[in-house]
PDB file of N, CA and C in Angstrom:
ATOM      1  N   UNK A   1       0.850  -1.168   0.000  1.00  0.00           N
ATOM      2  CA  UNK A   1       0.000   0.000   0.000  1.00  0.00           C
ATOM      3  C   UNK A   1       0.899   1.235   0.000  1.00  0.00           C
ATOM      4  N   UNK A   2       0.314   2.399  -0.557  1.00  0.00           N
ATOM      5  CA  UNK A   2       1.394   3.125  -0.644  1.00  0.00           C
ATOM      6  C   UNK A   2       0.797   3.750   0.124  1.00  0.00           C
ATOM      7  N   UNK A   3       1.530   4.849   0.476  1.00  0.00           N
ATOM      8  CA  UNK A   3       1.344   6.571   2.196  1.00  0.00           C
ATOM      9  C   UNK A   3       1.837   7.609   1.407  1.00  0.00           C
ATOM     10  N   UNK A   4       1.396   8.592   1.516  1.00  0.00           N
ATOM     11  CA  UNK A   4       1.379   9.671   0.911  1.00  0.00           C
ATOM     12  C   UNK A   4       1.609  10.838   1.847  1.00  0.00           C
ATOM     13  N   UNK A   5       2.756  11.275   2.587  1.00  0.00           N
ATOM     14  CA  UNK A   5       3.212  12.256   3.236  1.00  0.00           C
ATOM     15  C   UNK A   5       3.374  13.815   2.771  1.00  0.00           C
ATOM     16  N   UNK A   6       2.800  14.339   3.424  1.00  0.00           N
ATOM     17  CA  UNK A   6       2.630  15.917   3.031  1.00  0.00           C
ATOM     18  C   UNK A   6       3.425  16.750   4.054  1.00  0.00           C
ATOM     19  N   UNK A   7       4.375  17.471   3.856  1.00  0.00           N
ATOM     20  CA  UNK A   7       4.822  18.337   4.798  1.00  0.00           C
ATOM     21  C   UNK A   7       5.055  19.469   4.358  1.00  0.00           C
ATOM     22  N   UNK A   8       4.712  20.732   5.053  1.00  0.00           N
ATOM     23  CA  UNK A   8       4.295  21.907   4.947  1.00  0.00           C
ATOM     24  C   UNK A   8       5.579  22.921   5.801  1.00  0.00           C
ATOM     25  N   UNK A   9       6.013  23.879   5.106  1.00  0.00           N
ATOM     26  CA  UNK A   9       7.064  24.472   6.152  1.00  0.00           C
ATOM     27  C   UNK A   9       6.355  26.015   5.581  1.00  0.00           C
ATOM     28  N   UNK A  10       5.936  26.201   6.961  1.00  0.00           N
ATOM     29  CA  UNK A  10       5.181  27.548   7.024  1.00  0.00           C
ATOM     30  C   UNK A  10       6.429  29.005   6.850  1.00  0.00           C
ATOM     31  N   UNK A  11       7.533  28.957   7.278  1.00  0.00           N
ATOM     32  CA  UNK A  11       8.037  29.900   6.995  1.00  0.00           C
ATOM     33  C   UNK A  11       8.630  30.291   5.247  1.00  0.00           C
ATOM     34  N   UNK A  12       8.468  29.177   4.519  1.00  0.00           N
ATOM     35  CA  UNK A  12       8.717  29.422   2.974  1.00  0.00           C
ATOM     36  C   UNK A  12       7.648  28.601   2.193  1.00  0.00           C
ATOM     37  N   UNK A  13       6.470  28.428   3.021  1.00  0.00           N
ATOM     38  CA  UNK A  13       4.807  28.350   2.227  1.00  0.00           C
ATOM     39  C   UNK A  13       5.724  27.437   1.504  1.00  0.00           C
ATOM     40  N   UNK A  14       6.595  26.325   1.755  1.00  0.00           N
ATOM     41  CA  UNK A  14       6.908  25.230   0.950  1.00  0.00           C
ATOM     42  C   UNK A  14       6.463  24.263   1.129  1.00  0.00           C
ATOM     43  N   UNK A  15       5.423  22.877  -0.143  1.00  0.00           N
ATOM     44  CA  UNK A  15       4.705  22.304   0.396  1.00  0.00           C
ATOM     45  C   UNK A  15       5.597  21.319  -0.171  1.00  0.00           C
ATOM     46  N   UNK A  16       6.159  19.785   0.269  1.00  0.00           N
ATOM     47  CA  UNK A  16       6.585  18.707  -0.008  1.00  0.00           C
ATOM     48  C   UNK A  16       5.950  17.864   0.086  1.00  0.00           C
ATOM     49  N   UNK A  17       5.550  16.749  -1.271  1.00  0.00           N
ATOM     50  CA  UNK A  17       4.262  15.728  -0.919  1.00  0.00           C
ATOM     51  C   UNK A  17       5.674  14.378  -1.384  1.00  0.00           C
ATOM     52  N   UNK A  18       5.265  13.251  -1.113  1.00  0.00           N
ATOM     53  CA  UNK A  18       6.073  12.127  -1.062  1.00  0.00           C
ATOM     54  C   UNK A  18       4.982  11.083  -0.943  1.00  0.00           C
ATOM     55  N   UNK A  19       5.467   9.880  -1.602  1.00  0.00           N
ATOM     56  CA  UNK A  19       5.174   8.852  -1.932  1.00  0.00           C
ATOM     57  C   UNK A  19       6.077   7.616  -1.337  1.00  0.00           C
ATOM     58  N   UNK A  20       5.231   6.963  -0.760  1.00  0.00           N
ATOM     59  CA  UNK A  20       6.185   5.883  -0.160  1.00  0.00           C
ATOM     60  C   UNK A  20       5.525   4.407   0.113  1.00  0.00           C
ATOM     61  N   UNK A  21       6.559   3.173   0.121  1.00  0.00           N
ATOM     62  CA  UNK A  21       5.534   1.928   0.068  1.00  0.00           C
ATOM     63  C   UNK A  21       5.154   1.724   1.748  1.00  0.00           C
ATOM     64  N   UNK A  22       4.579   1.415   2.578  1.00  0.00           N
ATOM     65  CA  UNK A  22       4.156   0.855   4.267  1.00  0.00           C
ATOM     66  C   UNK A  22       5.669   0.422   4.243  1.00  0.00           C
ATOM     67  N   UNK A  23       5.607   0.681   5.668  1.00  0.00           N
ATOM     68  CA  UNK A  23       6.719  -1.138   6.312  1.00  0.00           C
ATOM     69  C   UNK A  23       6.065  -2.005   6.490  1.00  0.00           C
ATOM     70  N   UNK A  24       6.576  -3.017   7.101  1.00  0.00           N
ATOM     71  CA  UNK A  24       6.358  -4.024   7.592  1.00  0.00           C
ATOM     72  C   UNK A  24       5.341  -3.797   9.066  1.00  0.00           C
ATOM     73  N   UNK A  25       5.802  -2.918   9.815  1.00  0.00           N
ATOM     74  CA  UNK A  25       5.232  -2.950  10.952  1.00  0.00           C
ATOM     75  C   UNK A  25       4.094  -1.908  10.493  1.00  0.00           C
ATOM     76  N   UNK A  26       3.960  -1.223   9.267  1.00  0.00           N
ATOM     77  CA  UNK A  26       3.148  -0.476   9.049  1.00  0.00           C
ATOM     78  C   UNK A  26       1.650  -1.177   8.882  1.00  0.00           C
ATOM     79  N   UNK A  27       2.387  -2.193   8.013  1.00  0.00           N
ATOM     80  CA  UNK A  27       1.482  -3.112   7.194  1.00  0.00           C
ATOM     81  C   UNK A  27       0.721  -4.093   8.490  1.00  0.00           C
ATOM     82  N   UNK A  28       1.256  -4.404   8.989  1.00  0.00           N
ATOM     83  CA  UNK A  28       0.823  -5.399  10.456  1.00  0.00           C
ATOM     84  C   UNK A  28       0.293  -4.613  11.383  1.00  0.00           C
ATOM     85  N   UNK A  29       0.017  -3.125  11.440  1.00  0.00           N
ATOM     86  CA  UNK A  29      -0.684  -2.118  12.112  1.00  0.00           C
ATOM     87  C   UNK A  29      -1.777  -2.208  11.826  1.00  0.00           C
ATOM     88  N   UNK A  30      -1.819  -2.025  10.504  1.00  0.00           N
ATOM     89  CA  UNK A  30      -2.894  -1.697   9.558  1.00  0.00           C
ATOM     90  C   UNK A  30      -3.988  -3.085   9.564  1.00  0.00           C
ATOM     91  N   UNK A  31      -3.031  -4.104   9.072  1.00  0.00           N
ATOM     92  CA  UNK A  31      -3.964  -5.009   9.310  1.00  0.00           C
ATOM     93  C   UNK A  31      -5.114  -5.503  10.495  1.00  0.00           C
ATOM     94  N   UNK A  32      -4.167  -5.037  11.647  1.00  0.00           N
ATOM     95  CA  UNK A  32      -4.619  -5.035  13.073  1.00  0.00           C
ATOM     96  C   UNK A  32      -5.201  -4.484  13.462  1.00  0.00           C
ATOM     97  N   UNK A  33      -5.744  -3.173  12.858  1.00  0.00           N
ATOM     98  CA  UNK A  33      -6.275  -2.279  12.993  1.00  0.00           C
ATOM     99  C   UNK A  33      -7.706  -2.876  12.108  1.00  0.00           C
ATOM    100  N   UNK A  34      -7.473  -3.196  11.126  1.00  0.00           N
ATOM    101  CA  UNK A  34      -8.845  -3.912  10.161  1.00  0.00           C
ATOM    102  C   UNK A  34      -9.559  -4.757  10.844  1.00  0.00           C
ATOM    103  N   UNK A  35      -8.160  -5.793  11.486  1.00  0.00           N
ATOM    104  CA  UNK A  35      -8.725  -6.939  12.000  1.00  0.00           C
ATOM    105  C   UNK A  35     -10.118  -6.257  12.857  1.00  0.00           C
ATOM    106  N   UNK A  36      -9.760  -5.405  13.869  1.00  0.00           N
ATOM    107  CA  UNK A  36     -10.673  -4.928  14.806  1.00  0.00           C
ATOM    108  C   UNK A  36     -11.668  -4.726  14.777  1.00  0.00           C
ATOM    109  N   UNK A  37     -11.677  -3.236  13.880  1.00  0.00           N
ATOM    110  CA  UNK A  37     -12.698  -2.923  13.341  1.00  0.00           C
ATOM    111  C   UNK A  37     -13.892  -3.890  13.128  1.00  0.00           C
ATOM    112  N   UNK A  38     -13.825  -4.936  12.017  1.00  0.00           N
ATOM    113  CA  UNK A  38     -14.323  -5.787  11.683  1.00  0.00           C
ATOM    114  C   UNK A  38     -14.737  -6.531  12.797  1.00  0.00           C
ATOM    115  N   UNK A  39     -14.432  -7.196  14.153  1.00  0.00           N
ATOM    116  CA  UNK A  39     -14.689  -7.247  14.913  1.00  0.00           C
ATOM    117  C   UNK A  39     -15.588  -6.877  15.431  1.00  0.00           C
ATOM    118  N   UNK A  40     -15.048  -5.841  15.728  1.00  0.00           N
ATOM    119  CA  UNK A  40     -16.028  -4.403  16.277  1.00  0.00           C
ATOM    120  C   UNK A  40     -17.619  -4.460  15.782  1.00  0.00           C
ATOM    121  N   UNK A  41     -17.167  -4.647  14.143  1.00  0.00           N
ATOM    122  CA  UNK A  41     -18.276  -4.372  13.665  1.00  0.00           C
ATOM    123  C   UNK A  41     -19.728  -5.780  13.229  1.00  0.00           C
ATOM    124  N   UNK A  42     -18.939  -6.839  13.442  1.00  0.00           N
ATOM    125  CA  UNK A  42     -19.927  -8.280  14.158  1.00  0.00           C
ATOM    126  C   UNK A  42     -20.248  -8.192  15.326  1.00  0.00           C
ATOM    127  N   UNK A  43     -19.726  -7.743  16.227  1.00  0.00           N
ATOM    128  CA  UNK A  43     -19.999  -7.621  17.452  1.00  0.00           C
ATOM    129  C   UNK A  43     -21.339  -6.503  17.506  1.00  0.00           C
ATOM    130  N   UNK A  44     -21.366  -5.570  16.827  1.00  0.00           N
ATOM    131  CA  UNK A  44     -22.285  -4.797  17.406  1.00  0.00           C
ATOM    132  C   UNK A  44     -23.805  -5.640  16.246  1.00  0.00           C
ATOM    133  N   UNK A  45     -23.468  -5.728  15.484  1.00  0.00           N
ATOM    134  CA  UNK A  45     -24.253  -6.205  14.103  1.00  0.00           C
ATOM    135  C   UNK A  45     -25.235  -7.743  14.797  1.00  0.00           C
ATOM    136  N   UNK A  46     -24.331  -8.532  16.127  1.00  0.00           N
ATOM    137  CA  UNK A  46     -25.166  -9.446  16.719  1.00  0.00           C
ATOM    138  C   UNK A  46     -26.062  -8.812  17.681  1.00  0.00           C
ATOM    139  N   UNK A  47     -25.357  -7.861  18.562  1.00  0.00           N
ATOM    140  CA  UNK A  47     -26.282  -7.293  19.371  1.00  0.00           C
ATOM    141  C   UNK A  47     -27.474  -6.576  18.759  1.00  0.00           C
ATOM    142  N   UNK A  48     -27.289  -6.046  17.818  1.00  0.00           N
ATOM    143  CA  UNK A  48     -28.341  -5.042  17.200  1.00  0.00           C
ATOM    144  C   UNK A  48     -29.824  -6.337  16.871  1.00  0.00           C
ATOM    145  N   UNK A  49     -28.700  -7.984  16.105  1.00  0.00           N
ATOM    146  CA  UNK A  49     -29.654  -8.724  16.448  1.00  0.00           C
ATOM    147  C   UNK A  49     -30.384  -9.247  17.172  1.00  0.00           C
ATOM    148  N   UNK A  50     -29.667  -9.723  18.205  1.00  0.00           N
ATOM    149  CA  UNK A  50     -30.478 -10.245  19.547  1.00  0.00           C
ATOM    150  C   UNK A  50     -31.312  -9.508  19.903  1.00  0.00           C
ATOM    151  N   UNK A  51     -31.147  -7.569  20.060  1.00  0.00           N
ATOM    152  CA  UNK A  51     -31.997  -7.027  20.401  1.00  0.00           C
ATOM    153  C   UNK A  51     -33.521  -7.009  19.598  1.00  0.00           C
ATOM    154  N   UNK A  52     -33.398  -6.686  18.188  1.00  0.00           N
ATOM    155  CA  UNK A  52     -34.190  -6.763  17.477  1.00  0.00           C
ATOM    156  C   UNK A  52     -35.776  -9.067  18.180  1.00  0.00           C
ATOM    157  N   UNK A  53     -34.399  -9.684  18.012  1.00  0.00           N
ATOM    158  CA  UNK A  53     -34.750 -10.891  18.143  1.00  0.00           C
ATOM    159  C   UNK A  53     -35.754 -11.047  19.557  1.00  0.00           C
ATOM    160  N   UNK A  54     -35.525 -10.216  20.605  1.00  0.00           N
ATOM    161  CA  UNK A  54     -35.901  -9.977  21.783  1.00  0.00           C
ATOM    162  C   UNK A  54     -37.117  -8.533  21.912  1.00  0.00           C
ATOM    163  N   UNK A  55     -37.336  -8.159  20.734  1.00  0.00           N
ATOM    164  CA  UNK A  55     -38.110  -7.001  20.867  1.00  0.00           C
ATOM    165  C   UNK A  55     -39.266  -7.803  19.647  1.00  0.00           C
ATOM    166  N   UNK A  56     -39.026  -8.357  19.296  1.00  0.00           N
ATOM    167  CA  UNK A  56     -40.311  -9.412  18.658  1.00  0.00           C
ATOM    168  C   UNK A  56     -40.843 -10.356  19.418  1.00  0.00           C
ATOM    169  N   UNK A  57     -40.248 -10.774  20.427  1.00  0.00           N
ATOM    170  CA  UNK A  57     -40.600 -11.570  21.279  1.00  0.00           C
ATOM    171  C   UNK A  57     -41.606 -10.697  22.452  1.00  0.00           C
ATOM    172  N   UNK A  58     -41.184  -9.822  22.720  1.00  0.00           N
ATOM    173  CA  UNK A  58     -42.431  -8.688  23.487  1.00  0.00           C
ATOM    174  C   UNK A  58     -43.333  -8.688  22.934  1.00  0.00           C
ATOM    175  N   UNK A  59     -43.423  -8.334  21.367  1.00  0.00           N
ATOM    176  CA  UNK A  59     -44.146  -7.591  20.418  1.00  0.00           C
ATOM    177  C   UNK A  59     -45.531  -9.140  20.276  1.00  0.00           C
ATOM    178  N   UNK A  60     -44.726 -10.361  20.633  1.00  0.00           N
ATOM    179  CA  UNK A  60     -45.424 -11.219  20.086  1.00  0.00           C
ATOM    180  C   UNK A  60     -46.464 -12.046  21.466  1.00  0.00           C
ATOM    181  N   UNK A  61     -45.894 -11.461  22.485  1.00  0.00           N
ATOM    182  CA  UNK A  61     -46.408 -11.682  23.836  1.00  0.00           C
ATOM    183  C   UNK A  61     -46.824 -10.426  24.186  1.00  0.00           C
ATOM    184  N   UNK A  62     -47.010  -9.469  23.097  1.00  0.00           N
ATOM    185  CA  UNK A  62     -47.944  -7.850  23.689  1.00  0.00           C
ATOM    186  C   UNK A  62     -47.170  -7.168  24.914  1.00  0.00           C
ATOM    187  N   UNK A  63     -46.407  -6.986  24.963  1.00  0.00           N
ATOM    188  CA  UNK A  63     -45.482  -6.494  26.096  1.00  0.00           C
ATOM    189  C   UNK A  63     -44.891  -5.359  25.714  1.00  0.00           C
ATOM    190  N   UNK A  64     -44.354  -4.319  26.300  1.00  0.00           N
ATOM    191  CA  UNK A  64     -43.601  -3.034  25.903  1.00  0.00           C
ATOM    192  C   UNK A  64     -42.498  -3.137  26.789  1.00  0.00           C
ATOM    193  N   UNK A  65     -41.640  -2.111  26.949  1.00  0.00           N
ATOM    194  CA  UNK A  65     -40.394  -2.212  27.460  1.00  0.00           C
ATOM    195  C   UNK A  65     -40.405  -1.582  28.849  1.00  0.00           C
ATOM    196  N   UNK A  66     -41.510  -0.606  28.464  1.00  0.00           N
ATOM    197  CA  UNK A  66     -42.190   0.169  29.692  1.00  0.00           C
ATOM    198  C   UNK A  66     -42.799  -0.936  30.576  1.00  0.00           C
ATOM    199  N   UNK A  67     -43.203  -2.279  30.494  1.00  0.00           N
ATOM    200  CA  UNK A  67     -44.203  -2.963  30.727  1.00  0.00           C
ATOM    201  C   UNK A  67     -43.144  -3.854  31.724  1.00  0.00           C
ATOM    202  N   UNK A  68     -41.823  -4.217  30.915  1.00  0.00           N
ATOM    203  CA  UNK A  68     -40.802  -4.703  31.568  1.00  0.00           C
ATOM    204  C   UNK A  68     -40.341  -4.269  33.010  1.00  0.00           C
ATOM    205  N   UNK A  69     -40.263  -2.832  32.421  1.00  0.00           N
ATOM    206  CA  UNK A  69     -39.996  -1.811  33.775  1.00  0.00           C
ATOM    207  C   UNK A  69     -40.740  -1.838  34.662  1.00  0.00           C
ATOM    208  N   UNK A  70     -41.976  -1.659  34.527  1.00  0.00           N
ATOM    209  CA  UNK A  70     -42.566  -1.554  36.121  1.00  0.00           C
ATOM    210  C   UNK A  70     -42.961  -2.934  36.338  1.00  0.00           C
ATOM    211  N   UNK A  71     -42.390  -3.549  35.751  1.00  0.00           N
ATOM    212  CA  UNK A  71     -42.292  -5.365  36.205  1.00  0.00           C
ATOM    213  C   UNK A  71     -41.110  -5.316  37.033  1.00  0.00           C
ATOM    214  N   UNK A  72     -39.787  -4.602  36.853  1.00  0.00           N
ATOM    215  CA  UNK A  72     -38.765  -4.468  37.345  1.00  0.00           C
ATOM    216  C   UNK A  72     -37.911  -5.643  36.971  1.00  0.00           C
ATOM    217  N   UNK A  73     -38.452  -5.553  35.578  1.00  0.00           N
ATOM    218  CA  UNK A  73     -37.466  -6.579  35.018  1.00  0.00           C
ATOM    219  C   UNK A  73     -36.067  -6.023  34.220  1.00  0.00           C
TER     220      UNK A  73
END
């Protein structure tokens, strides 16, 4: 993957852009960083299910959430 570095030197408004390939540890950041995310993002994608899965189940026993509550459930 390539990185694209921009550096700016304000006293001669000189702008330097550069092109460069990852390292190694760049590349294993990055990935690790994906890995997560992705993670991250099943993880919330089940909960969003279960909840959904558990709010049909009220819906199908006539129950509200309010209904839960002063059940003190």
């Amino acid at each position: 993957m390539k990185i694209t570095e921009k550096e700016f030197n304000p006293l001669t408004g000189e702008e330097t852009i550069t092109e460069r390939e990852e390292s190694k540890q760049e590349k294993t950041e990055r990935q690790a960083f994906e890995a997560l995310n992705a993670k991250r993002k099943a993880d919330a994608e089940a909960r969003a299910e279960a909840k959904a899965a558990a709010q049909a189940k009220l819906t199908a026993l006539g129950l509200t959430v309010e209904d839960l509550q002063a059940l003190g459930l």
